[in-house]
N, C-alpha and C. Protein backbone atom coordinates (compact mmCIF):
# COMPACT_ATOMS: atom_id res chain seq x y z
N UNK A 1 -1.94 -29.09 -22.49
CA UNK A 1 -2.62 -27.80 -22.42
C UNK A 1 -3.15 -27.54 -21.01
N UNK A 2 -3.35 -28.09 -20.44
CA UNK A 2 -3.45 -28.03 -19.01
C UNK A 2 -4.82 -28.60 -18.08
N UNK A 3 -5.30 -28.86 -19.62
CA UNK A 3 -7.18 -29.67 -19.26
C UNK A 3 -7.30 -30.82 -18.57
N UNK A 4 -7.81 -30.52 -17.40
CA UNK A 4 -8.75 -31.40 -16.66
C UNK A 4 -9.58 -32.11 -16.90
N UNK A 5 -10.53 -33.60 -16.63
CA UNK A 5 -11.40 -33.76 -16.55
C UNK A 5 -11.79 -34.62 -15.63
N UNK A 6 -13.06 -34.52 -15.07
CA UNK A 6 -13.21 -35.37 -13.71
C UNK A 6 -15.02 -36.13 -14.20
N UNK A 7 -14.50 -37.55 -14.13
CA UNK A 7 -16.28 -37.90 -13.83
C UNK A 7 -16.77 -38.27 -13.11
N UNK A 8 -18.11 -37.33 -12.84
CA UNK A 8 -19.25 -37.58 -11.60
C UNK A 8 -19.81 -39.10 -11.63
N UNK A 9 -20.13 -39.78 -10.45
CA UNK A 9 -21.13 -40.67 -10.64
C UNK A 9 -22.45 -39.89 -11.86
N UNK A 10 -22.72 -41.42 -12.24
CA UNK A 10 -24.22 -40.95 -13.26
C UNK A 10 -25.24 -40.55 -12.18
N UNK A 11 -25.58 -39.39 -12.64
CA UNK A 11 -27.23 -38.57 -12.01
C UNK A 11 -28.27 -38.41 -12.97
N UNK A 12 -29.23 -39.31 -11.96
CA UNK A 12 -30.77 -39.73 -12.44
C UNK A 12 -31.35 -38.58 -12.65
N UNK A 13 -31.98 -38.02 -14.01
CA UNK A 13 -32.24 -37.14 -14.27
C UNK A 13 -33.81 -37.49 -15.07
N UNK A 14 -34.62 -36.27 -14.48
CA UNK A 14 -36.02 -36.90 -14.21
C UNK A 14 -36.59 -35.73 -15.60
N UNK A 15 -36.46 -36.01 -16.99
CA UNK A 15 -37.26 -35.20 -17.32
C UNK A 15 -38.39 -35.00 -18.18
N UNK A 16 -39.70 -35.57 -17.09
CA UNK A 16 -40.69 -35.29 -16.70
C UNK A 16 -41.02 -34.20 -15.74
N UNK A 17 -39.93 -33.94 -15.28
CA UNK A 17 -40.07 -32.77 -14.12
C UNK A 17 -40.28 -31.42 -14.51
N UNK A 18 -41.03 -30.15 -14.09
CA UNK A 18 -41.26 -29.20 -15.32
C UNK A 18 -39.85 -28.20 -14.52
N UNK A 19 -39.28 -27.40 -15.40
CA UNK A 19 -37.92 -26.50 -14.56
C UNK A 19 -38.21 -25.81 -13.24
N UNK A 20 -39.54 -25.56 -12.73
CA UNK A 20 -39.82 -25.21 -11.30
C UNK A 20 -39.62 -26.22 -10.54
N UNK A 21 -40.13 -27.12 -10.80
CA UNK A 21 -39.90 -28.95 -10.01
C UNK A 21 -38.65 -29.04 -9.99
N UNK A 22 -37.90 -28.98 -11.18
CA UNK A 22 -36.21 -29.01 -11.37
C UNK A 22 -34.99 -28.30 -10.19
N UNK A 23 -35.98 -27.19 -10.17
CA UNK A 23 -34.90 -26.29 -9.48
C UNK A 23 -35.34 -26.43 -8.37
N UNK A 24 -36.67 -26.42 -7.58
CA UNK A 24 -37.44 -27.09 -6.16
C UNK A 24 -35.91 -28.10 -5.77
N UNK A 25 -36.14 -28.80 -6.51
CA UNK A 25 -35.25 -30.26 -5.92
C UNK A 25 -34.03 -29.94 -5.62
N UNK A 26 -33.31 -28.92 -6.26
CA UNK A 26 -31.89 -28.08 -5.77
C UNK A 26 -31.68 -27.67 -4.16
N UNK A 27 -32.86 -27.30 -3.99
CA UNK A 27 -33.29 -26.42 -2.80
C UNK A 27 -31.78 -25.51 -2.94
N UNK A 28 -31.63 -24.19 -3.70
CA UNK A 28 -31.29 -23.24 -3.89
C UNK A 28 -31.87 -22.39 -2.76
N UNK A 29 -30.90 -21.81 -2.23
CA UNK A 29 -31.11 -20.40 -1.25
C UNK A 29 -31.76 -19.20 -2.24
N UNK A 30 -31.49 -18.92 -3.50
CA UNK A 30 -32.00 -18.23 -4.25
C UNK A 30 -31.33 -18.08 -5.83
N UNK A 31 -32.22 -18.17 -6.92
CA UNK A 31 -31.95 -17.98 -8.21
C UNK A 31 -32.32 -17.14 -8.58
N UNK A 32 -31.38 -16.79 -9.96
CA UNK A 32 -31.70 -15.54 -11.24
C UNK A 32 -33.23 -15.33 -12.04
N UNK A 33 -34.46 -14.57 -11.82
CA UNK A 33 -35.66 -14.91 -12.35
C UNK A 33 -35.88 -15.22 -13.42
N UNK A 34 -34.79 -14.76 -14.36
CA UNK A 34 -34.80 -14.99 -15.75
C UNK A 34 -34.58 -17.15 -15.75
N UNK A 35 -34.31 -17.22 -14.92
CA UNK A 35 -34.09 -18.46 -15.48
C UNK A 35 -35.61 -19.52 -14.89
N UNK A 36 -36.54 -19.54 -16.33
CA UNK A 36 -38.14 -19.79 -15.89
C UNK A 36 -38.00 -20.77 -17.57
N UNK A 37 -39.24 -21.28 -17.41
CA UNK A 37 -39.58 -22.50 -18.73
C UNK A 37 -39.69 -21.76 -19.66
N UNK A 38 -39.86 -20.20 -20.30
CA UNK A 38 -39.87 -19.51 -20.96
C UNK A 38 -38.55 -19.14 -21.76
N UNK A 39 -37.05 -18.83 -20.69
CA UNK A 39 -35.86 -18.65 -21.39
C UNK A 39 -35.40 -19.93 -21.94
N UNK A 40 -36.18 -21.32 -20.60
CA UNK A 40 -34.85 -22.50 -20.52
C UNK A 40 -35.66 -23.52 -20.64
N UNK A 41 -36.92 -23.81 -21.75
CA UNK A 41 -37.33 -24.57 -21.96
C UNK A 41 -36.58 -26.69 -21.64
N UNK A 42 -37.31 -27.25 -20.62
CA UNK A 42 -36.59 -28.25 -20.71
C UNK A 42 -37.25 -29.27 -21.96
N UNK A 43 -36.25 -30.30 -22.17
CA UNK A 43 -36.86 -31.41 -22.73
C UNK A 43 -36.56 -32.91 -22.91
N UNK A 44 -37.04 -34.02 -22.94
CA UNK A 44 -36.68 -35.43 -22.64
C UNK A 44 -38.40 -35.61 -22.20
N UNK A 45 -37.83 -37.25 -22.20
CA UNK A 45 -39.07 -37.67 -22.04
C UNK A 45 -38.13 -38.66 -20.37
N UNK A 46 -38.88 -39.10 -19.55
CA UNK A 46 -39.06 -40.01 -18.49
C UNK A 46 -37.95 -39.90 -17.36
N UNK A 47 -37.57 -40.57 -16.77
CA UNK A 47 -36.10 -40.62 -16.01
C UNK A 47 -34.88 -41.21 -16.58
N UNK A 48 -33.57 -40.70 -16.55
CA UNK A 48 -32.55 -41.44 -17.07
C UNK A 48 -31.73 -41.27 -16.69
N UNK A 49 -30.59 -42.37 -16.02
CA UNK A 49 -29.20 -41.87 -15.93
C UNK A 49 -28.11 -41.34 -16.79
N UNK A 50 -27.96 -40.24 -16.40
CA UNK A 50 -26.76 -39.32 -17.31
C UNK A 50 -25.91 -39.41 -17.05
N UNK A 51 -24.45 -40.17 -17.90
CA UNK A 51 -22.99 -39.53 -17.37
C UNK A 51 -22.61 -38.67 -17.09
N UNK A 52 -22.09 -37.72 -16.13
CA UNK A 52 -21.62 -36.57 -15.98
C UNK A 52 -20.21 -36.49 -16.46
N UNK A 53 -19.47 -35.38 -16.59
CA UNK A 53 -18.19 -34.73 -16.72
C UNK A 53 -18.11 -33.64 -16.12
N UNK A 54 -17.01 -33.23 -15.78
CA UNK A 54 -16.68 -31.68 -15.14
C UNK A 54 -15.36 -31.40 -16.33
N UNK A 55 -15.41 -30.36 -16.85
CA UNK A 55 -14.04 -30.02 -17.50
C UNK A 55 -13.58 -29.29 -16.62
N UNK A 56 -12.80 -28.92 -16.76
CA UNK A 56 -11.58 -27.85 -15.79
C UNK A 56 -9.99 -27.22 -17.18
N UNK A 57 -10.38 -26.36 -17.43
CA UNK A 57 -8.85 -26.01 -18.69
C UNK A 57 -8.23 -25.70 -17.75
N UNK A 58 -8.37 -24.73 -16.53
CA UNK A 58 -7.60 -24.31 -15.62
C UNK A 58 -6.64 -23.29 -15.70
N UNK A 59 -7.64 -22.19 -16.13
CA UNK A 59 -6.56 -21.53 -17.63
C UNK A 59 -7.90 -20.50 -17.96
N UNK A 60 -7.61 -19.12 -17.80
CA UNK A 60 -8.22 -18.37 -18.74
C UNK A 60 -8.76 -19.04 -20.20
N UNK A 61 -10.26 -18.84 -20.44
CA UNK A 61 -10.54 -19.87 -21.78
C UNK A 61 -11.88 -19.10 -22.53
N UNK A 62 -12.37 -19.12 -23.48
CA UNK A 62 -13.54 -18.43 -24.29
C UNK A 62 -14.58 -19.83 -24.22
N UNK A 63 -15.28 -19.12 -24.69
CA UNK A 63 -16.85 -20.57 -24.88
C UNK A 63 -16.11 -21.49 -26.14
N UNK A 64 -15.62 -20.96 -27.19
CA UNK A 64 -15.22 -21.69 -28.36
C UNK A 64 -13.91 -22.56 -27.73
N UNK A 65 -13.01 -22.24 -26.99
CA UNK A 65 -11.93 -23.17 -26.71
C UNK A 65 -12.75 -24.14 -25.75
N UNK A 66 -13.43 -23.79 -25.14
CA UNK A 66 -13.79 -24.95 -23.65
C UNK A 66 -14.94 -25.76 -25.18
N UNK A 67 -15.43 -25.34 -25.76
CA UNK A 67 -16.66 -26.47 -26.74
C UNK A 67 -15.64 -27.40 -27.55
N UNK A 68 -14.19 -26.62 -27.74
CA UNK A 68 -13.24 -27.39 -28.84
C UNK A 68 -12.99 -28.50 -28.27
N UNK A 69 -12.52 -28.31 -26.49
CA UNK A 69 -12.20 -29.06 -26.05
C UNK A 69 -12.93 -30.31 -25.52
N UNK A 70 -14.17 -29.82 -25.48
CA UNK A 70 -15.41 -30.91 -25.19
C UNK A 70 -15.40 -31.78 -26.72
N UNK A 71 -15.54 -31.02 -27.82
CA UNK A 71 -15.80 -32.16 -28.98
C UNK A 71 -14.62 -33.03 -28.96
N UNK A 72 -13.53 -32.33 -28.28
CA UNK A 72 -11.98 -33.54 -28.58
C UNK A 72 -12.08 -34.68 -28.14
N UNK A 73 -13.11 -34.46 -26.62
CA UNK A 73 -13.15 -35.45 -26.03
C UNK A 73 -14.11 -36.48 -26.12
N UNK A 74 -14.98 -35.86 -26.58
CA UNK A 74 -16.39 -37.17 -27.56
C UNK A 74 -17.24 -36.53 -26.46
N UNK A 75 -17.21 -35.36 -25.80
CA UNK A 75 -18.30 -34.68 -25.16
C UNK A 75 -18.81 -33.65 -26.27
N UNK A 76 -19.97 -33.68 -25.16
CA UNK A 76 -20.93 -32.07 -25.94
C UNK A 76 -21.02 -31.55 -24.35
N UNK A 77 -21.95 -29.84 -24.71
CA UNK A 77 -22.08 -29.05 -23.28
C UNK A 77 -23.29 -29.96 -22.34
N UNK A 78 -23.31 -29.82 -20.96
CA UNK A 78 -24.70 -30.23 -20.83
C UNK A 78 -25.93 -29.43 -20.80
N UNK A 79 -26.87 -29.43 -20.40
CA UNK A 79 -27.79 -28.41 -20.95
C UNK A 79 -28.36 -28.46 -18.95
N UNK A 80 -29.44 -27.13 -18.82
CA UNK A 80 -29.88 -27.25 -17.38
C UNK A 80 -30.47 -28.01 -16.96
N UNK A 81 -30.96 -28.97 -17.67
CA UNK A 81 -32.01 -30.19 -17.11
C UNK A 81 -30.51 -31.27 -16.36
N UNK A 82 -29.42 -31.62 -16.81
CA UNK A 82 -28.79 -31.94 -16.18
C UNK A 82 -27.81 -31.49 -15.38
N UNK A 83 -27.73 -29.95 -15.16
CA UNK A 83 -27.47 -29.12 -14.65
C UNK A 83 -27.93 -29.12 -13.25
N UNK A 84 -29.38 -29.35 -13.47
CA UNK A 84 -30.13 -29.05 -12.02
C UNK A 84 -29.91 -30.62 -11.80
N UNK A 85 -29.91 -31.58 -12.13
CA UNK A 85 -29.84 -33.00 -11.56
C UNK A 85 -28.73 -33.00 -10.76
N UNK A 86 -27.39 -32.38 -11.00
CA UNK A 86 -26.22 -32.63 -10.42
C UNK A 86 -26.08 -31.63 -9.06
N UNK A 87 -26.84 -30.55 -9.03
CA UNK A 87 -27.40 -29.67 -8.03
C UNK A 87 -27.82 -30.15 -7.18
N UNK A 88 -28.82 -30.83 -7.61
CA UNK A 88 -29.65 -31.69 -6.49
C UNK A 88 -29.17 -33.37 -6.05
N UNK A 89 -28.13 -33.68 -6.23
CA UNK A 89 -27.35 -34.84 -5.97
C UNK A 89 -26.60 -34.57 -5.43
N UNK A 90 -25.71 -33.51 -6.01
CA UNK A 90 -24.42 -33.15 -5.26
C UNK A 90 -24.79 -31.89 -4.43
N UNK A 91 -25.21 -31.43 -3.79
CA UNK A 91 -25.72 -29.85 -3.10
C UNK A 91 -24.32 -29.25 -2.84
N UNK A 92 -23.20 -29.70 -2.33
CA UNK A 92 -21.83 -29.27 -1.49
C UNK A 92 -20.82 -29.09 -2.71
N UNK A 93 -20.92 -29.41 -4.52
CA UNK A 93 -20.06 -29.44 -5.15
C UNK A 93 -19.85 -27.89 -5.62
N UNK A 94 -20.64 -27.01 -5.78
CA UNK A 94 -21.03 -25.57 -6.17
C UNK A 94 -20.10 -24.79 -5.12
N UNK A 95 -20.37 -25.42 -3.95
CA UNK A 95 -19.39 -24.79 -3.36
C UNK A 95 -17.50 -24.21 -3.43
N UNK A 96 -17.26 -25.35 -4.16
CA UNK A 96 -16.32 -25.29 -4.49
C UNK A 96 -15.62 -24.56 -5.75
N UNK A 97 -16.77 -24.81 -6.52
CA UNK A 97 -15.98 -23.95 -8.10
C UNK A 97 -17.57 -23.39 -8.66
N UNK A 98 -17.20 -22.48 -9.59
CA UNK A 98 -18.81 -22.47 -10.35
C UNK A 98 -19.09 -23.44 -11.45
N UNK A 99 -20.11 -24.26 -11.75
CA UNK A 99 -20.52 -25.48 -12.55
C UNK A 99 -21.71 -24.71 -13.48
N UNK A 100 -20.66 -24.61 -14.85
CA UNK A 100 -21.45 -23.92 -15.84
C UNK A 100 -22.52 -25.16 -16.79
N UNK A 101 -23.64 -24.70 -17.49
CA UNK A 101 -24.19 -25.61 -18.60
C UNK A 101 -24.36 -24.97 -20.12
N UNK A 102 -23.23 -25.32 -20.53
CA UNK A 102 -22.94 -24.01 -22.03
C UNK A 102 -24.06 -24.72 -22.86
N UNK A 103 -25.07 -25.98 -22.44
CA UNK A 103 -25.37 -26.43 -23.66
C UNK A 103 -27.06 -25.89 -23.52
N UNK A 104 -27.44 -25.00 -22.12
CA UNK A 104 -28.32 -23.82 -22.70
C UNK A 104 -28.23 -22.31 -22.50
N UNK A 105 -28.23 -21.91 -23.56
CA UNK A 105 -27.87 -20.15 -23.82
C UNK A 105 -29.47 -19.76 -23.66
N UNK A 106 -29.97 -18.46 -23.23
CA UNK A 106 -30.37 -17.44 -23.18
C UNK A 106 -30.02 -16.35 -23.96
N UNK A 107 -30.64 -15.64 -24.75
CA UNK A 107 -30.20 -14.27 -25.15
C UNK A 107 -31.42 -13.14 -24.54
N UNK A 108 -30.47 -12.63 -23.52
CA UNK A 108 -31.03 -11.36 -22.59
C UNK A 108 -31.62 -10.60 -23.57
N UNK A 109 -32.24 -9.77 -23.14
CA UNK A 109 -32.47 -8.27 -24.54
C UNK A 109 -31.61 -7.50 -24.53
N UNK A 110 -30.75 -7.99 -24.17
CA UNK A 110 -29.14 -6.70 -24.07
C UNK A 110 -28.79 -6.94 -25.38
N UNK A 111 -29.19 -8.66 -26.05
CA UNK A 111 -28.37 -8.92 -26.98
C UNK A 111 -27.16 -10.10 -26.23
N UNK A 112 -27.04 -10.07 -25.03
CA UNK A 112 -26.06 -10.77 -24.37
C UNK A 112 -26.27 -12.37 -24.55
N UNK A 113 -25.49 -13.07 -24.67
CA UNK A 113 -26.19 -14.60 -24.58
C UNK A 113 -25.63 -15.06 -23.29
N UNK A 114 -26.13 -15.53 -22.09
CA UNK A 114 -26.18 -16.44 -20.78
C UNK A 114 -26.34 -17.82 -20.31
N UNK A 115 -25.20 -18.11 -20.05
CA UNK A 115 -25.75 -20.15 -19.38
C UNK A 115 -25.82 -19.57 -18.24
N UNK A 116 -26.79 -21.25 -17.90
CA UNK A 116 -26.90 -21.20 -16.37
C UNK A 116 -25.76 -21.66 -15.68
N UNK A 117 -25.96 -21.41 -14.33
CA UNK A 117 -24.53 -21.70 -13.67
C UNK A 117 -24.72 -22.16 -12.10
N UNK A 118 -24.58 -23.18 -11.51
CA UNK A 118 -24.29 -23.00 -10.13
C UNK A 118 -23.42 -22.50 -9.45
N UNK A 119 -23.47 -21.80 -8.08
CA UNK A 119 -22.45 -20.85 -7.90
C UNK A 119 -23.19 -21.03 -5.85
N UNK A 120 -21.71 -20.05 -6.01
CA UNK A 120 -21.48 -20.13 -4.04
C UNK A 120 -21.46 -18.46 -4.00
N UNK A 121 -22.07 -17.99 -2.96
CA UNK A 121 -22.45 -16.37 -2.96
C UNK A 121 -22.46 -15.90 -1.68
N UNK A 122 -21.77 -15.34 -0.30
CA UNK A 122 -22.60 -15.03 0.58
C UNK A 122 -22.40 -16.21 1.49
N UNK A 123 -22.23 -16.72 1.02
CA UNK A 123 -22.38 -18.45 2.09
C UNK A 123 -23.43 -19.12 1.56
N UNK A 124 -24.15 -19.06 0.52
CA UNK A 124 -25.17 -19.29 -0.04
C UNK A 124 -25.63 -20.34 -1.81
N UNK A 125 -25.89 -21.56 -1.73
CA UNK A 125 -26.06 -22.16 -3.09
C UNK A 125 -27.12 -21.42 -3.76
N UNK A 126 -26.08 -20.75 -4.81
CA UNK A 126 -27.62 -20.60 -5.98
C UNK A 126 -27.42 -20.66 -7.38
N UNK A 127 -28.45 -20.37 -7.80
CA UNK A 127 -28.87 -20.86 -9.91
C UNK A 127 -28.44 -19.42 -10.30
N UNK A 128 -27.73 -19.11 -11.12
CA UNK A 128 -27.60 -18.05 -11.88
C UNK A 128 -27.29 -17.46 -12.79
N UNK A 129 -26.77 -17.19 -13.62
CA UNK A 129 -26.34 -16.93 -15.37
C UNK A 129 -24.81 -16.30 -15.42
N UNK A 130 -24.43 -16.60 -16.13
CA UNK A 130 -23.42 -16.16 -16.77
C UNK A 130 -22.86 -15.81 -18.27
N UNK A 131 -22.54 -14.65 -18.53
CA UNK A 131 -21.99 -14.42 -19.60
C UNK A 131 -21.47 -15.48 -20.58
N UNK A 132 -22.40 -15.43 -21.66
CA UNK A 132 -21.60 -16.97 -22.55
C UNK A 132 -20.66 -16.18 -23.53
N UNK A 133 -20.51 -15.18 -23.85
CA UNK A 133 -19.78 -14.64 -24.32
C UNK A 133 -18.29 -13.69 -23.75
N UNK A 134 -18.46 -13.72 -22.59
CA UNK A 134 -16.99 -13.38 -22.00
C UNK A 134 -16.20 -14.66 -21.62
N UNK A 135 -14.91 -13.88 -21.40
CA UNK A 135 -13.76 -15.22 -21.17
C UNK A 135 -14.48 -15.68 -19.60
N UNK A 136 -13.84 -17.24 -19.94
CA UNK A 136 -14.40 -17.57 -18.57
C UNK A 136 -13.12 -18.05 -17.40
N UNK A 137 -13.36 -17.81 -16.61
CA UNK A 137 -11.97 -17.52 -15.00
C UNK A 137 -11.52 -18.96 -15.62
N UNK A 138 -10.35 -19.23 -14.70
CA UNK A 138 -9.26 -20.29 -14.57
C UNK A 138 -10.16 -21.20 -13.53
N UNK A 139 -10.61 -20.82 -12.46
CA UNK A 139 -11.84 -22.03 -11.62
C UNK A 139 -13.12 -22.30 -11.85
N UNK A 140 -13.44 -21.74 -12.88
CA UNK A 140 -14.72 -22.22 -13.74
C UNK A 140 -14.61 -24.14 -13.87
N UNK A 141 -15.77 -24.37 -13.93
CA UNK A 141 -15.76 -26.28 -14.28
C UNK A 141 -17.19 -26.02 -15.46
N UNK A 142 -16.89 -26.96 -16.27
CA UNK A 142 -18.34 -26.91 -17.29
C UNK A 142 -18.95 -28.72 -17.43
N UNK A 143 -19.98 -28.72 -17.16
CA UNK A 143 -20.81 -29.72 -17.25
C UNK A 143 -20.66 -30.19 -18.79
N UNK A 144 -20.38 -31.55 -18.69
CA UNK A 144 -20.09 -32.57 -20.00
C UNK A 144 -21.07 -33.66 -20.03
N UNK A 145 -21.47 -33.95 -21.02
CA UNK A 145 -21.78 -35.14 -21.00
C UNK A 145 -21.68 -36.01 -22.66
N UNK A 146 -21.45 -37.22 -22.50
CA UNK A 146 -21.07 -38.01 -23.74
C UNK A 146 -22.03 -37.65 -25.03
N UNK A 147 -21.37 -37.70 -26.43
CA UNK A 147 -22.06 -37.22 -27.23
C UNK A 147 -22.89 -38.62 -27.46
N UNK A 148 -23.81 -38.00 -28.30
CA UNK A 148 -24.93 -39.22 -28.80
C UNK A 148 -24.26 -39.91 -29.78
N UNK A 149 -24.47 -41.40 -29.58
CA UNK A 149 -23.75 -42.20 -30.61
C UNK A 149 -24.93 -42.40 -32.34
């Protein structure tokens, strides 16, 4: 089918950190306001290393095919707490593709539902949302990480 997958070194993911601290540590040129402890509540307790994944379908794909393809693989989505860990480890990887976290939604008052997303803008790293309900591009990558045993 044409699916990719690539794994990151594990990133130490601190969460004790509150999502302002989270995204501080990115050092983002600038983020979406909506994305505050109010839409994107984090949660965990202490520091821990997380496996990462990147999927890649590489391929026009919906939220339901890229999640099918995560459960095939004994992944789930990751959520922004490890979202922002890989931000702030990797700063130069955003550059390259956008790095979605389907495993936290937002619902705008449009009714719309939104993950967060790292993204390249301008010449510029930043935090920002994306449509969880439209198809997502062929250079999209989505944050994985191993399901709980």
């Amino acid at each position: 089918m044409g699916s990719k997958e690539a794994e990151i070194t594990k990133v130490l993911v601190d969460y004790d950190m509150s999502l302002t601290e989270m995204i501080a540590a990115g050092r983002y040129f600038w983020r979406i306001y909506e994305i505050n402890a109010t839409n994107f509540p984090v949660s965990g307790e202490s520091q821990k290393e997380v496996k990462l994944k990147l999927i890649h379908l590489n391929r026009v794909a919906s939220t339901e095919e890229i999640l099918e393809e995560m459960d095939r693989r004994g992944l789930q989505p990751a959520k922004i707490e490890e979202l922002l860990g890989l931000g702030a480890k990797y700063p130069e990887l955003q550059k390259q593709f956008p790095i979605i976290a389907l495993g936290s939604v937002w619902r705008h008052p449009n009714g719309y539902l939104y993950a967060p997303c790292l993204n390249w803008l301008d010449r510029a790293r930043f935090l920002g949302l994306h449509c969880y309900d439209n198809l997502w591009e062929e250079y999209c990558r989505f944050l994985a990480v191993p399901k709980a045993a």
